[in-house]
N, C-alpha and C. Protein backbone atom coordinates (compact mmCIF):
# COMPACT_ATOMS: atom_id res chain seq x y z
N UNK A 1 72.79 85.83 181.22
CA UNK A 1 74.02 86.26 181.84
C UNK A 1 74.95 86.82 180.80
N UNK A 2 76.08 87.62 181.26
CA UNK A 2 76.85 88.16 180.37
C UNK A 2 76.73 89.41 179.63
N UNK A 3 76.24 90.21 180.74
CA UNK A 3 75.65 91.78 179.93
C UNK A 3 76.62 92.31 179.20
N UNK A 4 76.84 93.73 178.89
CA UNK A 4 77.93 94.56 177.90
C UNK A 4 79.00 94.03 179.34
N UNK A 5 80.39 94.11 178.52
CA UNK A 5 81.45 94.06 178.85
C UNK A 5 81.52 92.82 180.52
N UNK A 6 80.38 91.62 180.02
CA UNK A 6 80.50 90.82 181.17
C UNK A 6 80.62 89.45 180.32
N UNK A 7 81.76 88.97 180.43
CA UNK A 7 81.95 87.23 180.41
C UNK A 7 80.68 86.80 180.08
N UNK A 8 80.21 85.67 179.37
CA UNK A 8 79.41 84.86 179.24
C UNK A 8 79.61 83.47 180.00
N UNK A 9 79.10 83.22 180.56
CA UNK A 9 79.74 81.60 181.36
C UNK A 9 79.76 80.51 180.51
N UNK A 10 80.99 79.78 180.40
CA UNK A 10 81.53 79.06 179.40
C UNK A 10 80.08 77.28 179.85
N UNK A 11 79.76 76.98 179.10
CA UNK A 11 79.04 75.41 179.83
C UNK A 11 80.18 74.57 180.07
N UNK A 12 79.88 74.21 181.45
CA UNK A 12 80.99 73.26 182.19
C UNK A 12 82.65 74.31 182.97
N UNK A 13 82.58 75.77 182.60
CA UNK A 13 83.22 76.53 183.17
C UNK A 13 83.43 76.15 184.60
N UNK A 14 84.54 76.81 185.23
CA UNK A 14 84.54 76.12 186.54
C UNK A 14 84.22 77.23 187.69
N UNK A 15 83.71 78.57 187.02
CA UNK A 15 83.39 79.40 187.92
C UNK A 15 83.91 79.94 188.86
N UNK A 16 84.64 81.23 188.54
CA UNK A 16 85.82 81.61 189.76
C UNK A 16 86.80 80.93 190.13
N UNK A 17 87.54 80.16 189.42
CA UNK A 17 88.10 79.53 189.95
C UNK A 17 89.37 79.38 189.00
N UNK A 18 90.93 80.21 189.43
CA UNK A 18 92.10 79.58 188.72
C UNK A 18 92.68 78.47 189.71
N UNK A 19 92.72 77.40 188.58
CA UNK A 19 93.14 76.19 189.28
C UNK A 19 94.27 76.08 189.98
N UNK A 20 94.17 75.21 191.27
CA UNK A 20 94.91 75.13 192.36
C UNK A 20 94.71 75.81 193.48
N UNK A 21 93.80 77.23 193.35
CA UNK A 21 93.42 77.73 194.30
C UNK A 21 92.23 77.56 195.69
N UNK A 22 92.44 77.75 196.66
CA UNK A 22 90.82 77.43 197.57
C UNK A 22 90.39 78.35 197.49
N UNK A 23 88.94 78.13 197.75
CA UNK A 23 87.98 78.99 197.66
C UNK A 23 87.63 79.70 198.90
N UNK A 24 88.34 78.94 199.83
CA UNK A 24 88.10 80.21 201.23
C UNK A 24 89.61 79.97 201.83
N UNK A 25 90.48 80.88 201.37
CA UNK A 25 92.03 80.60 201.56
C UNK A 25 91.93 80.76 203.40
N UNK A 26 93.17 80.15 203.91
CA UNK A 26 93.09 81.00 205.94
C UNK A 26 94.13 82.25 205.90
N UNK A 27 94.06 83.14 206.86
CA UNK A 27 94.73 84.50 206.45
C UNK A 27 94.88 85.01 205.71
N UNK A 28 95.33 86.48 205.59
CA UNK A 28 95.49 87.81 205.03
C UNK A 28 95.45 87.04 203.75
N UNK A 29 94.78 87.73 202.76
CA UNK A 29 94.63 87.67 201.12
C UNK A 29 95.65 88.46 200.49
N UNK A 30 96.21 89.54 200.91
CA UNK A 30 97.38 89.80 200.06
C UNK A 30 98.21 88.80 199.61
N UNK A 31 98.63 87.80 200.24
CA UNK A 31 99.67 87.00 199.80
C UNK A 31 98.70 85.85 198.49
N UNK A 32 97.89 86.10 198.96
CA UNK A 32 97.09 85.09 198.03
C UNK A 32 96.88 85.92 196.80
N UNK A 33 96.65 87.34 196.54
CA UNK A 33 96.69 87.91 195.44
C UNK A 33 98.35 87.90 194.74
N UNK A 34 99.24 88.07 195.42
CA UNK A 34 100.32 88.01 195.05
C UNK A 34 100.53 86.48 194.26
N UNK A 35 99.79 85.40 194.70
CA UNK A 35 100.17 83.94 194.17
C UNK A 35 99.44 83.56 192.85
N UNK A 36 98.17 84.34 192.99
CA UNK A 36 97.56 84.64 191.75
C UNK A 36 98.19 85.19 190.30
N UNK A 37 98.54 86.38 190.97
CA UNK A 37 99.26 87.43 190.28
C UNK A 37 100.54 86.68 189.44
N UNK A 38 101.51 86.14 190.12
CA UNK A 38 102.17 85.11 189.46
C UNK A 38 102.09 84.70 188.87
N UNK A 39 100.50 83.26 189.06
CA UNK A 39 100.51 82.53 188.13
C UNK A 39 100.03 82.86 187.11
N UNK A 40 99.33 83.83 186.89
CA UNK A 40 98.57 84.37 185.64
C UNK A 40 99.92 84.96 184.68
N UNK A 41 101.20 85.71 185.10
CA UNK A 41 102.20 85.96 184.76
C UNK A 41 102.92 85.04 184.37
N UNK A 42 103.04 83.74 184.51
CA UNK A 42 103.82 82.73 184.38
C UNK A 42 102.96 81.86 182.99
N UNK A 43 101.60 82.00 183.29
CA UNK A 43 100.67 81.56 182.10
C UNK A 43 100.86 82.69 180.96
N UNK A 44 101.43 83.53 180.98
CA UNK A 44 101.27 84.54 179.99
C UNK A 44 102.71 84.01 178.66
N UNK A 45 103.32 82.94 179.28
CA UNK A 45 104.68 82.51 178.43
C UNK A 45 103.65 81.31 177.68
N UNK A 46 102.83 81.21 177.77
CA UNK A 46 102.17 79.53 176.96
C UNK A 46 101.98 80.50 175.60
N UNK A 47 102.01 79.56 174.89
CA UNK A 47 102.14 79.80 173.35
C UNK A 47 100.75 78.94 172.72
N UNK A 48 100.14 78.38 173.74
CA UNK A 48 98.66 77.37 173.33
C UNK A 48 97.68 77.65 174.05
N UNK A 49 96.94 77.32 173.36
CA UNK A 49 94.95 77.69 174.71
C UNK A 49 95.37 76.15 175.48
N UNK A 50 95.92 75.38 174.83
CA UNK A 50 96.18 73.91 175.24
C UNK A 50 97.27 73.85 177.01
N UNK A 51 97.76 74.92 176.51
CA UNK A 51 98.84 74.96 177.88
C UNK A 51 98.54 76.05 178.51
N UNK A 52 97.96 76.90 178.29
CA UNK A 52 96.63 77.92 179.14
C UNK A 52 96.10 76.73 180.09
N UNK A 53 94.91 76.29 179.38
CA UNK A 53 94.06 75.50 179.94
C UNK A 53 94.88 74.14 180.93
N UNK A 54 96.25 74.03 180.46
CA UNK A 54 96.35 72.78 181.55
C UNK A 54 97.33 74.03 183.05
N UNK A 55 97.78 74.94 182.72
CA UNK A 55 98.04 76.01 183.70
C UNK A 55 97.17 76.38 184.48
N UNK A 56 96.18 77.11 184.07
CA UNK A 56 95.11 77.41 184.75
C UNK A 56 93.39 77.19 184.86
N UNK A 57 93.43 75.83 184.25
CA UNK A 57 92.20 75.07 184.82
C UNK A 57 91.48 75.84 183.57
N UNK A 58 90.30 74.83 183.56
CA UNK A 58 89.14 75.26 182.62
C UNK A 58 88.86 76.60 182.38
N UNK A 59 88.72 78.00 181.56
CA UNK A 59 88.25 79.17 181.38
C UNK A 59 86.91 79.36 181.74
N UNK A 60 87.01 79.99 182.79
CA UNK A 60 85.36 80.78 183.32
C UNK A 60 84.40 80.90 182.04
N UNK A 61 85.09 82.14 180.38
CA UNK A 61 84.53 82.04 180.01
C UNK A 61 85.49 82.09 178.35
N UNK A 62 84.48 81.52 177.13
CA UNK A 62 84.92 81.61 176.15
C UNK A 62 84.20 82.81 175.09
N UNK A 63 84.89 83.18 174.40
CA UNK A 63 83.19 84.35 173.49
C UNK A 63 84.41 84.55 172.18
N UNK A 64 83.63 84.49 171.38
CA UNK A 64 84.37 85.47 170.20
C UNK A 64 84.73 86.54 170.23
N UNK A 65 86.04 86.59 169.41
CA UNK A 65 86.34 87.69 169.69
C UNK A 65 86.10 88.95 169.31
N UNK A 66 84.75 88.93 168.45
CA UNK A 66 83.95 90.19 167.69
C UNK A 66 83.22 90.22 169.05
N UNK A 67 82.98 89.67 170.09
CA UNK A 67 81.99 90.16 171.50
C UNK A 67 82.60 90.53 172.19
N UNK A 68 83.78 91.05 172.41
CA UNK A 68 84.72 91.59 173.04
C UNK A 68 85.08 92.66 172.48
N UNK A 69 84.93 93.85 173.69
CA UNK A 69 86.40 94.85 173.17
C UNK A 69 88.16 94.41 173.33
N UNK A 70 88.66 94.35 172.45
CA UNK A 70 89.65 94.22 172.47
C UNK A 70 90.84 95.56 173.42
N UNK A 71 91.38 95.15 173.22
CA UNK A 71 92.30 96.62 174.29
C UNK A 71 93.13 97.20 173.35
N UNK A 72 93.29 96.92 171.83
CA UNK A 72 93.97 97.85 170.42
C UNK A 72 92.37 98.14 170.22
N UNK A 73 91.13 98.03 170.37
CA UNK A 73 90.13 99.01 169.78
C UNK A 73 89.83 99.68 171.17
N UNK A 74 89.94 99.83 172.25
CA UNK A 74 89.70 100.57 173.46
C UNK A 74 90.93 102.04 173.24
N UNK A 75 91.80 101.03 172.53
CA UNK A 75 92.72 102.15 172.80
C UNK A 75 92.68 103.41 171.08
N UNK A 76 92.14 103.21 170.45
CA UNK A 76 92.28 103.16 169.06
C UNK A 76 90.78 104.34 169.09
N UNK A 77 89.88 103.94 169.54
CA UNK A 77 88.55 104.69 170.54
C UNK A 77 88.34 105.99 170.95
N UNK A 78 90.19 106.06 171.60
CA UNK A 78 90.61 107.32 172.04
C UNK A 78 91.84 107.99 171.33
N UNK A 79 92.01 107.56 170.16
CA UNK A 79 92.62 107.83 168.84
C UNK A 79 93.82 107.56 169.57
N UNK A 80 94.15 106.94 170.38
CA UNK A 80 95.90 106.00 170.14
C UNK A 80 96.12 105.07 169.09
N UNK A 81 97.24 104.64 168.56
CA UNK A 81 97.38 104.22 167.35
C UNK A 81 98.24 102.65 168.13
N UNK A 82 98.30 102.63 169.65
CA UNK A 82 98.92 101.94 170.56
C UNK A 82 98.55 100.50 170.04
N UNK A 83 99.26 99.14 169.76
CA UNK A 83 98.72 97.87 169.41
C UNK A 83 99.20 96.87 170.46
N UNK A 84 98.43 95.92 170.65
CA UNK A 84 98.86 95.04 171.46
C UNK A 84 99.12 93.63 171.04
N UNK A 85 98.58 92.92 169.95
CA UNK A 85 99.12 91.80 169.37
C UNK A 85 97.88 91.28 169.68
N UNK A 86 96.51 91.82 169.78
CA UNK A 86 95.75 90.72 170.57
C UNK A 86 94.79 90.93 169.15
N UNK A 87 94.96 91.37 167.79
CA UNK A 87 93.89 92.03 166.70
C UNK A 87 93.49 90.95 166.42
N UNK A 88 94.46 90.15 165.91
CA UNK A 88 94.16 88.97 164.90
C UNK A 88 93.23 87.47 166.18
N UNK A 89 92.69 87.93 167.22
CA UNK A 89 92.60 86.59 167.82
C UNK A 89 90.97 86.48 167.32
N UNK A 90 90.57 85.19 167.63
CA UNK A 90 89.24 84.45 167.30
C UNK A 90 88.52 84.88 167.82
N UNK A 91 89.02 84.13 169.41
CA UNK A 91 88.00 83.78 170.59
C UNK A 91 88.84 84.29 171.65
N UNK A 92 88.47 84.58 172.47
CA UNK A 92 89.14 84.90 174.14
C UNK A 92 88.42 84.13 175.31
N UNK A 93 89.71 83.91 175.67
CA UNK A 93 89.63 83.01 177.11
C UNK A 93 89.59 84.01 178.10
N UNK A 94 88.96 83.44 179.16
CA UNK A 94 88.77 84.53 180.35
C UNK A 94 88.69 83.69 181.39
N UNK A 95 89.76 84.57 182.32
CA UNK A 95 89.21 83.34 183.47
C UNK A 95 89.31 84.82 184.49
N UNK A 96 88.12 84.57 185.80
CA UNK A 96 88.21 85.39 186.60
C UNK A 96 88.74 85.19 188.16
N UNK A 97 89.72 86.05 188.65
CA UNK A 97 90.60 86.04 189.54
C UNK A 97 89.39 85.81 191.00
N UNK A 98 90.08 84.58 191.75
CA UNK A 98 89.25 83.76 192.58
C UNK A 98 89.37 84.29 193.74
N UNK A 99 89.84 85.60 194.01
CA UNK A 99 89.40 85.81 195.23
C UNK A 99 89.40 87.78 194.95
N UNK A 100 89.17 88.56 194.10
CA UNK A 100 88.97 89.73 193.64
C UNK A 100 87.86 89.49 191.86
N UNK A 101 87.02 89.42 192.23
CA UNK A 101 85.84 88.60 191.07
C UNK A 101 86.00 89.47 190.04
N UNK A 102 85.85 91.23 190.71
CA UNK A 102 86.42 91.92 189.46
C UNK A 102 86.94 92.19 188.31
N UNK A 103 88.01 91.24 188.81
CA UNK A 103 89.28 91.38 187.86
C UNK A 103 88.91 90.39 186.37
N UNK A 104 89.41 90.10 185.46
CA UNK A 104 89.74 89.12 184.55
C UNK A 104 90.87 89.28 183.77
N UNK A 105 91.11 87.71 183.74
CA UNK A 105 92.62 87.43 182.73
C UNK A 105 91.71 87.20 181.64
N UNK A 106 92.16 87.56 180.64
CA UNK A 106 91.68 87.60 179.30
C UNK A 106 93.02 87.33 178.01
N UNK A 107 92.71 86.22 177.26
CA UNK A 107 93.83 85.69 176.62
C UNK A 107 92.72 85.50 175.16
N UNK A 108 93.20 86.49 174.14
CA UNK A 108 93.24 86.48 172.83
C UNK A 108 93.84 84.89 172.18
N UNK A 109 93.03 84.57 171.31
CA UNK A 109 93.42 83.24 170.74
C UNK A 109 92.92 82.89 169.07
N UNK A 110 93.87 82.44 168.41
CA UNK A 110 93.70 82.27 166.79
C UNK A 110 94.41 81.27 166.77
N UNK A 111 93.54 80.39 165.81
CA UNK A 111 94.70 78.69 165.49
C UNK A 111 95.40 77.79 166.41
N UNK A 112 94.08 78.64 167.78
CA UNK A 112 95.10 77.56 168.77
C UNK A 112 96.09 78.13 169.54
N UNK A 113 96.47 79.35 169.11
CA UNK A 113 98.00 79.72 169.54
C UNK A 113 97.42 81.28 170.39
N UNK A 114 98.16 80.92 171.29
CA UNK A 114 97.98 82.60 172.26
C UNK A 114 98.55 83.66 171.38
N UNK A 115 97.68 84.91 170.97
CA UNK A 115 97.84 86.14 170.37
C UNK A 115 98.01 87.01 171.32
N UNK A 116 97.54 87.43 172.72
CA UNK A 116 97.34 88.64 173.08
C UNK A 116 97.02 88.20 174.43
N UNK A 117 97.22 88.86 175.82
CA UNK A 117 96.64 88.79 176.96
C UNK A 117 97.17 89.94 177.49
N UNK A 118 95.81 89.80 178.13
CA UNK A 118 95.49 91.62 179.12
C UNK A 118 94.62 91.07 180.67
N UNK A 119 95.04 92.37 181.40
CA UNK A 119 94.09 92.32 182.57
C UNK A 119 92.78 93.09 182.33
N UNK A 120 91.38 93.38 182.99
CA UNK A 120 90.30 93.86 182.56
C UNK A 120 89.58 93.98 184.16
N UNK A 121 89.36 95.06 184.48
CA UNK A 121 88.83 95.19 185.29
C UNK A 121 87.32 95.82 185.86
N UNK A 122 86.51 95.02 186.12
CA UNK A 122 85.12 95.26 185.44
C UNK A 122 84.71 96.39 186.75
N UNK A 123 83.73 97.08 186.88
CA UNK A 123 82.87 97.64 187.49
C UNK A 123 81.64 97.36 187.44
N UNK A 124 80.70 97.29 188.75
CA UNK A 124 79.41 96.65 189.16
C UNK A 124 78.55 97.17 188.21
């Protein structure tokens, strides 16, 4: 598992799943993307993988961060000189949005401390 530009599944990951959410919500999903959307925005103020992880539940997936494109070398690729703060991270956390699988939150991490987070949106 985990082809080019696919998550590796973390062992013990919780699989689709940002915590607090159900897995088969009742009615329209817009509002449920909107609650998502939030909380991933509201996790973006943690300053720790420590307060990541108690925000939004175990990370789908973990990888170094040499197995990742970063989004300052995506952008850098296409000769923008554009930086995002995410250079210096280790490892990246990923967790994938539980009801659009597509998507991933992706959070850059060094020493423990949040460097960088982006959205990533994969294709089949």
């Amino acid at each position: 598992s985990g082809g080019a530009g696919q998550p590796r599944p973390r062992p013990g990951g919780r699989g689709r799943s940002v915590k607090g959410f159900p897995a088969r919500p009742e009615g329209p999903l817009g509002p449920w993307y909107r609650k998502v959307n939030e909380t991933v925005a509201r996790a973006g103020a943690c300053t720790t993988a420590t307060d990541l992880v108690e925000r939004l539940g175990e990370p789908d997936a973990e990888e170094a961060a040499g197995d990742v494109v970063l989004p300052t070398q995506a952008m850098a690729a296409l000769g923008s000189r554009l930086r995002f703060g995410e250079e210096g991270a280790e490892r990246v956390l990923t967790w994938i949005d539980p009801y659009r699988p597509a998507r991933r939150y992706r959070f850059g991490i060094a020493d423990g401390r949040v460097v960088g987070s982006w959205v990533e949106t994969v294709r089949g």
